[in-house]
C-alpha atoms as a PDB file:
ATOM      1  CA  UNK A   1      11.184 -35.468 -52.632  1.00  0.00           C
ATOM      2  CA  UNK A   2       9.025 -32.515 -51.746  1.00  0.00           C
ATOM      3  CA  UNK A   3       6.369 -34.431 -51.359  1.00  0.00           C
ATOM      4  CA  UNK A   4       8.344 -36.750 -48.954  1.00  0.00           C
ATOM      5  CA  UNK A   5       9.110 -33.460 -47.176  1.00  0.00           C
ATOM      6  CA  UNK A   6       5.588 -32.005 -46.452  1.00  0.00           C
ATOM      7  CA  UNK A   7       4.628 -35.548 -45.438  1.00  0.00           C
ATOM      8  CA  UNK A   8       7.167 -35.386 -42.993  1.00  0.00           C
ATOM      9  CA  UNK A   9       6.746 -32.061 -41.806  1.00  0.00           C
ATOM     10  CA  UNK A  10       2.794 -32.807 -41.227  1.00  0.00           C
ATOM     11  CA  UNK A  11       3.593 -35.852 -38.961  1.00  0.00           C
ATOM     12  CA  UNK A  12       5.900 -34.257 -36.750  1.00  0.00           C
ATOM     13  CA  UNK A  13       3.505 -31.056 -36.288  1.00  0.00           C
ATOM     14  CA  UNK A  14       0.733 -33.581 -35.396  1.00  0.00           C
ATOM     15  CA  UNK A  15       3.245 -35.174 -32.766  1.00  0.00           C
ATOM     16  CA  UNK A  16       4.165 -31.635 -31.626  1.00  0.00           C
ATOM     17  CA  UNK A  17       0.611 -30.956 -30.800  1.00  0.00           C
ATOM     18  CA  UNK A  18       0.000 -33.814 -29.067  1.00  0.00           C
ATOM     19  CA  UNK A  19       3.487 -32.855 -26.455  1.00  0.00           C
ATOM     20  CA  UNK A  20       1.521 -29.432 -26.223  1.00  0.00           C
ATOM     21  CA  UNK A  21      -1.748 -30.692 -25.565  1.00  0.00           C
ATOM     22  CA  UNK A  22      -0.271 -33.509 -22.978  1.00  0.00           C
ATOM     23  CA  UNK A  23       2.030 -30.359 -21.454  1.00  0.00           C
ATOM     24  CA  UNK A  24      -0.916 -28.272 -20.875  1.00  0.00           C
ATOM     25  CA  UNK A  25      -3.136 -31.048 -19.666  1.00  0.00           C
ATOM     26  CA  UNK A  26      -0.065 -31.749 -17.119  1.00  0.00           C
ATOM     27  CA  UNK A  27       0.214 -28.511 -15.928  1.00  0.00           C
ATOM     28  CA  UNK A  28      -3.391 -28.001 -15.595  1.00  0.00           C
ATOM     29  CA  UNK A  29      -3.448 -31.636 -13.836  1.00  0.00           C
ATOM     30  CA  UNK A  30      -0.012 -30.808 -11.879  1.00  0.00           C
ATOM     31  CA  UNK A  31      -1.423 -26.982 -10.942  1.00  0.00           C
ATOM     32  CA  UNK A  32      -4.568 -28.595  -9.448  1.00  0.00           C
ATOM     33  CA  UNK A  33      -2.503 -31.288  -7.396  1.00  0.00           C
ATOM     34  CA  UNK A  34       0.106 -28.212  -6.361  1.00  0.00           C
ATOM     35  CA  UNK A  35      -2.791 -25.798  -5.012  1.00  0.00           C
ATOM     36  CA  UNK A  36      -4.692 -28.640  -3.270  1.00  0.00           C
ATOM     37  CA  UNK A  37      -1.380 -29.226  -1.327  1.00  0.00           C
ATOM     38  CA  UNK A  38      -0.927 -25.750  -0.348  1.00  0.00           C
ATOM     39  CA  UNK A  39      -1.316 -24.278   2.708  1.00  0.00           C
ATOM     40  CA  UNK A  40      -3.942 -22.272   3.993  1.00  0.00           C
ATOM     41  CA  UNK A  41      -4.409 -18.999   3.822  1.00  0.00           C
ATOM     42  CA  UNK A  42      -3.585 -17.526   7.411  1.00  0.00           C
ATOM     43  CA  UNK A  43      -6.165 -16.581   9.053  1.00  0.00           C
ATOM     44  CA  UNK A  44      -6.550 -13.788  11.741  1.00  0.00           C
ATOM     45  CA  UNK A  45      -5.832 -14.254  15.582  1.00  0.00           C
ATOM     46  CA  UNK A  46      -8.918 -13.408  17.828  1.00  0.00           C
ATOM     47  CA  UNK A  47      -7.626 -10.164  19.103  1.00  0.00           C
ATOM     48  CA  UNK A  48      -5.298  -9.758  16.480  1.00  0.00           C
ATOM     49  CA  UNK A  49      -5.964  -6.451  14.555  1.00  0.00           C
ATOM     50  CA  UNK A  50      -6.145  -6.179  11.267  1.00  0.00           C
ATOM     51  CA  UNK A  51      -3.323  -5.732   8.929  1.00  0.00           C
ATOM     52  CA  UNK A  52      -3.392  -2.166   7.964  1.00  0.00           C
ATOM     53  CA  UNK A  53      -4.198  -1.175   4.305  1.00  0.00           C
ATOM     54  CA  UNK A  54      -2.258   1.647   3.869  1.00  0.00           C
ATOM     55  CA  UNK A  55       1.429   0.230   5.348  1.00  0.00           C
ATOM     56  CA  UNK A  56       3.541   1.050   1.647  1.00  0.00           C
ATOM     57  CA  UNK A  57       1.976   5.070   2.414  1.00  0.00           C
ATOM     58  CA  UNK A  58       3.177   5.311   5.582  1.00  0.00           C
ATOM     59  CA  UNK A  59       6.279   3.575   4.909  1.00  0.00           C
ATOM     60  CA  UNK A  60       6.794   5.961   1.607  1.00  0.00           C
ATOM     61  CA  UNK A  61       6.003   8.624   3.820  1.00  0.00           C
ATOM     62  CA  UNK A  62       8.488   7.445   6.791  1.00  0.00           C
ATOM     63  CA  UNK A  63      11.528   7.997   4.159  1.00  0.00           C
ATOM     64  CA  UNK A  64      10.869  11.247   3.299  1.00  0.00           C
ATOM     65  CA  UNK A  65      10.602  12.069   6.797  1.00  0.00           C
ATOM     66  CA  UNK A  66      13.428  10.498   7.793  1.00  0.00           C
ATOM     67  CA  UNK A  67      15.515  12.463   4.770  1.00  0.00           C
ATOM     68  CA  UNK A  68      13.625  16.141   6.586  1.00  0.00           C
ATOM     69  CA  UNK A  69      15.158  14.998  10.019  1.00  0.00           C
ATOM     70  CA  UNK A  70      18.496  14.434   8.732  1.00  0.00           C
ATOM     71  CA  UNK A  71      18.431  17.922   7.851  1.00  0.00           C
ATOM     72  CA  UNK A  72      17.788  18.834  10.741  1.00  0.00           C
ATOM     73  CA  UNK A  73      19.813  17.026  12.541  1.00  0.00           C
ATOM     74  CA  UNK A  74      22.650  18.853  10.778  1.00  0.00           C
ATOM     75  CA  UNK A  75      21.358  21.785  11.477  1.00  0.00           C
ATOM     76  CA  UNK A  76      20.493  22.656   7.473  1.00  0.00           C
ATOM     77  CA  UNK A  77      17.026  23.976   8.255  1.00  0.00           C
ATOM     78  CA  UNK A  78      17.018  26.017   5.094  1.00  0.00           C
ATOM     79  CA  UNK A  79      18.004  22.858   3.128  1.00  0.00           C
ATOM     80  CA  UNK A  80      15.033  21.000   4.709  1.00  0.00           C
ATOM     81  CA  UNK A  81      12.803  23.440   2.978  1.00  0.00           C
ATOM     82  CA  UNK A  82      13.419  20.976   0.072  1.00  0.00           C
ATOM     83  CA  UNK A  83      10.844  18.462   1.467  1.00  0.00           C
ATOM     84  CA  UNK A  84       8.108  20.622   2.660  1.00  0.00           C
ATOM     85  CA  UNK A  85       4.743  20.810   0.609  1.00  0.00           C
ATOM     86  CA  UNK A  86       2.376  23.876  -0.411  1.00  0.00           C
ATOM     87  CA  UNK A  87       1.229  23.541   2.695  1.00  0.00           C
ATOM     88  CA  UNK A  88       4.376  25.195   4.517  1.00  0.00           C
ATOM     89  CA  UNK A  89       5.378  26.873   1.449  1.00  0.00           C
ATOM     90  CA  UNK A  90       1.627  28.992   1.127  1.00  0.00           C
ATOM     91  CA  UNK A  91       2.919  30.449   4.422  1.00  0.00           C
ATOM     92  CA  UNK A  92       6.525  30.803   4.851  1.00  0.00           C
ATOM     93  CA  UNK A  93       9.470  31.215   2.331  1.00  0.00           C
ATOM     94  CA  UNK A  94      12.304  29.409   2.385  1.00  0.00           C
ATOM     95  CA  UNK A  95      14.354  31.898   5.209  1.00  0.00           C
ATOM     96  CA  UNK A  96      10.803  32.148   7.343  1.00  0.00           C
ATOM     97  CA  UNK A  97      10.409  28.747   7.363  1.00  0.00           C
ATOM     98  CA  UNK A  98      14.228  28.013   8.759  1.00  0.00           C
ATOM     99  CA  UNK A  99      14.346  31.000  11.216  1.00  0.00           C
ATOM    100  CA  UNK A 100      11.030  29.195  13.142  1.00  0.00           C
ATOM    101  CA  UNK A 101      13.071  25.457  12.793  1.00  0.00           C
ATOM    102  CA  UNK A 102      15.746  26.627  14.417  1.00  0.00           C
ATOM    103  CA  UNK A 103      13.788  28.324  16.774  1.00  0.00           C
ATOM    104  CA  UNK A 104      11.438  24.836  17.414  1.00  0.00           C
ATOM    105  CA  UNK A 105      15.139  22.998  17.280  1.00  0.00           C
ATOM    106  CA  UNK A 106      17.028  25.732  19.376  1.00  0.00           C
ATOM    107  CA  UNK A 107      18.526  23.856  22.875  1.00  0.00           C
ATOM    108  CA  UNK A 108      18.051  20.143  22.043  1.00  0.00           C
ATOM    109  CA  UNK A 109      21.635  19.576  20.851  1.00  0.00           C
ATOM    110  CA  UNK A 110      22.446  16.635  18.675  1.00  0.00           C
ATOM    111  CA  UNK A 111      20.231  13.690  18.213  1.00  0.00           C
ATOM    112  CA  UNK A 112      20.706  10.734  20.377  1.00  0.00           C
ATOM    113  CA  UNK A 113      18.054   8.316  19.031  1.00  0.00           C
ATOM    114  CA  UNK A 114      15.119   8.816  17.373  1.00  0.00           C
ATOM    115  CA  UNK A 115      12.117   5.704  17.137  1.00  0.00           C
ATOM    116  CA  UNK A 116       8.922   5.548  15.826  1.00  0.00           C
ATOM    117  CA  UNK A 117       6.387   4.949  17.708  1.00  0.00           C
ATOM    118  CA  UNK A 118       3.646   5.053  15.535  1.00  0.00           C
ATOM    119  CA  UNK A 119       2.353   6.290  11.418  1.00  0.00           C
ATOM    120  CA  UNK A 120      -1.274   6.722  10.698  1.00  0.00           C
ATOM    121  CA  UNK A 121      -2.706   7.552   7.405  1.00  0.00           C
ATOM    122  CA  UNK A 122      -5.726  10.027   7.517  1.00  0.00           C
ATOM    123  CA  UNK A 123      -7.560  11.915   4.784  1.00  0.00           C
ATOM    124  CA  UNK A 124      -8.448  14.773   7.102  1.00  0.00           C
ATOM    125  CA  UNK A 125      -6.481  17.439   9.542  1.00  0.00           C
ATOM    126  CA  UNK A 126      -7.568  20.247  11.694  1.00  0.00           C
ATOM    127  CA  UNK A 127      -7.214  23.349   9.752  1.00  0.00           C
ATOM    128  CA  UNK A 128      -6.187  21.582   6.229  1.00  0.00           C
ATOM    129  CA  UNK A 129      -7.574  20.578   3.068  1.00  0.00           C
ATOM    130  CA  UNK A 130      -8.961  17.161   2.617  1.00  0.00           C
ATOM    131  CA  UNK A 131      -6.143  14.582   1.213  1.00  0.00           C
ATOM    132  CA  UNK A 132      -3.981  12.239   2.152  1.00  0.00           C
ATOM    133  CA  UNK A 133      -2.050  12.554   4.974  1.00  0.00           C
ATOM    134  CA  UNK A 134       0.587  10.703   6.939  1.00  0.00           C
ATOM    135  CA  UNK A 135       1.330  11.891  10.641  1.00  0.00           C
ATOM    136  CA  UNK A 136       4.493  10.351  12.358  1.00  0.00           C
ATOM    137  CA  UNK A 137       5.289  10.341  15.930  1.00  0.00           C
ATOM    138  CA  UNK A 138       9.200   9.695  17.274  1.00  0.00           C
ATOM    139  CA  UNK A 139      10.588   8.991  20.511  1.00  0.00           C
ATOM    140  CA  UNK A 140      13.744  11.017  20.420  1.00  0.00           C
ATOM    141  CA  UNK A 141      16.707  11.622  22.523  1.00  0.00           C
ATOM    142  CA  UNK A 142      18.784  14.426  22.173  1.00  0.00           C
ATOM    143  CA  UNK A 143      22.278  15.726  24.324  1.00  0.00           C
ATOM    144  CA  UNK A 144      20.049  18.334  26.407  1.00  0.00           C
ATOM    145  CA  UNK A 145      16.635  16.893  26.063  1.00  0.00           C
ATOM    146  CA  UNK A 146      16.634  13.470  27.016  1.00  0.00           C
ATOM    147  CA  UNK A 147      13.159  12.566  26.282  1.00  0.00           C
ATOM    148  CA  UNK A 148      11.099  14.376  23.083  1.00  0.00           C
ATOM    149  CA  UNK A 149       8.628  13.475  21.008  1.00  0.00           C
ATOM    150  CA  UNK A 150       8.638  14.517  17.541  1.00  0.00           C
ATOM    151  CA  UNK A 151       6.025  14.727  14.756  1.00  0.00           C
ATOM    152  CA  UNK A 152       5.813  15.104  11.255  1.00  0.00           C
ATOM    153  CA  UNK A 153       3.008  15.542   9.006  1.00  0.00           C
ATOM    154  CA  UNK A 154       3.476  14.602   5.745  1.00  0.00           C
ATOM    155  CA  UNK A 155       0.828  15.404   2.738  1.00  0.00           C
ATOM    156  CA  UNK A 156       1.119  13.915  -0.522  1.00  0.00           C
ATOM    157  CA  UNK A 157       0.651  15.657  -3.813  1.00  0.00           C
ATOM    158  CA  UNK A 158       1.912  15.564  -7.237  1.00  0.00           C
ATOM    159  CA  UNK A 159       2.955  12.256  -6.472  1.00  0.00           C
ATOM    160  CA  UNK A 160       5.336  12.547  -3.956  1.00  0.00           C
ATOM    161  CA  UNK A 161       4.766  12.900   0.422  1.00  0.00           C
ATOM    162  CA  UNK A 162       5.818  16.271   1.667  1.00  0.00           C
ATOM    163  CA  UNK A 163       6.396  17.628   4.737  1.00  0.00           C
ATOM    164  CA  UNK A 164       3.373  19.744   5.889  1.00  0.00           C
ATOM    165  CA  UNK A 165       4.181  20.130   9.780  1.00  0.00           C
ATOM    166  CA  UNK A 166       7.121  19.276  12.313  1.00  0.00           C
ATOM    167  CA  UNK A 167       6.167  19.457  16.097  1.00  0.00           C
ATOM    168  CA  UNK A 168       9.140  18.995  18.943  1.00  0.00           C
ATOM    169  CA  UNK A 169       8.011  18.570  22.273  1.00  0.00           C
END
């Protein structure tokens, strides 16, 4: 009986590996057949620039901004304080830093609608330390200022962007 059993059990793992070896042959066949029908790779527009490399910083970047300018917006420019870098925090403590806010926000009134207009990643800055660096530029409309253009300077260390600079003008 046992041997009946083993004889058994050797003939179906020789048919077994035969299914495998006709699967994988398939998909190798099928995978051939599937990437000679697909499309081509899209290629570049004359004029068209090119795509730009460092999109998921700036975008990372973009939502910590955003997060700053809600802040201010509110008018918690101490509690903004939370998403600046060493770069703000070397100079200015935490009541410094949201005495010259509300001076830079002082006579805007409340946000209207704010755009962006552009994000550029850089590894250098006047007057900073080589890095990497995202600077942000809004179009922004506010109750007494109508037009403004905003920008924020974002540096990332430790992992995470940071605010180094906010500009209103």
């Amino acid at each position: 009986m046992n041997a009946q059993l083993n004889t058994n059990k050797r003939a179906f793992l020789r048919g077994l590996r035969g299914v495998v070896l006709v699967a994988v042959a398939a998909g190798l066949i099928h995978g051939r057949l599937f990437a000679a029908q697909a499309p081509p790779p899209a290629t570049m527009q004359q004029g068209e620039p090119p795509a730009d490399p460092h999109t998921s910083e700036e975008q990372a970047a973009e939502r910590q901004a955003l997060g700053f300018l809600g802040y201010l917006d509110h008018g918690r420019f101490a509690d903004s304080y939370a998403y600046t870098g060493m770069l703000i925090r070397a100079q200015l403590d935490r009541d410094a830093y949201a005495k010259q806010l509300e001076k830079a926000r002082a006579g805007v009134g409340a946000l209207l609608s704010r755009e962006l207009i552009n994000a550029t990643y850089t590894t250098t800055l006047p007057g900073a330390p080589e890095g990497q660096y995202v600077v942000l530029n809004y179009g922004a409309s506010f109750a007494n200022r109508q037009q403004a253009e905003e920008t924020v300077t974002l540096a990332f260390a430790k992992g995470y962007w940071r605010v180094s600079g906010y500009y209103i003008k």
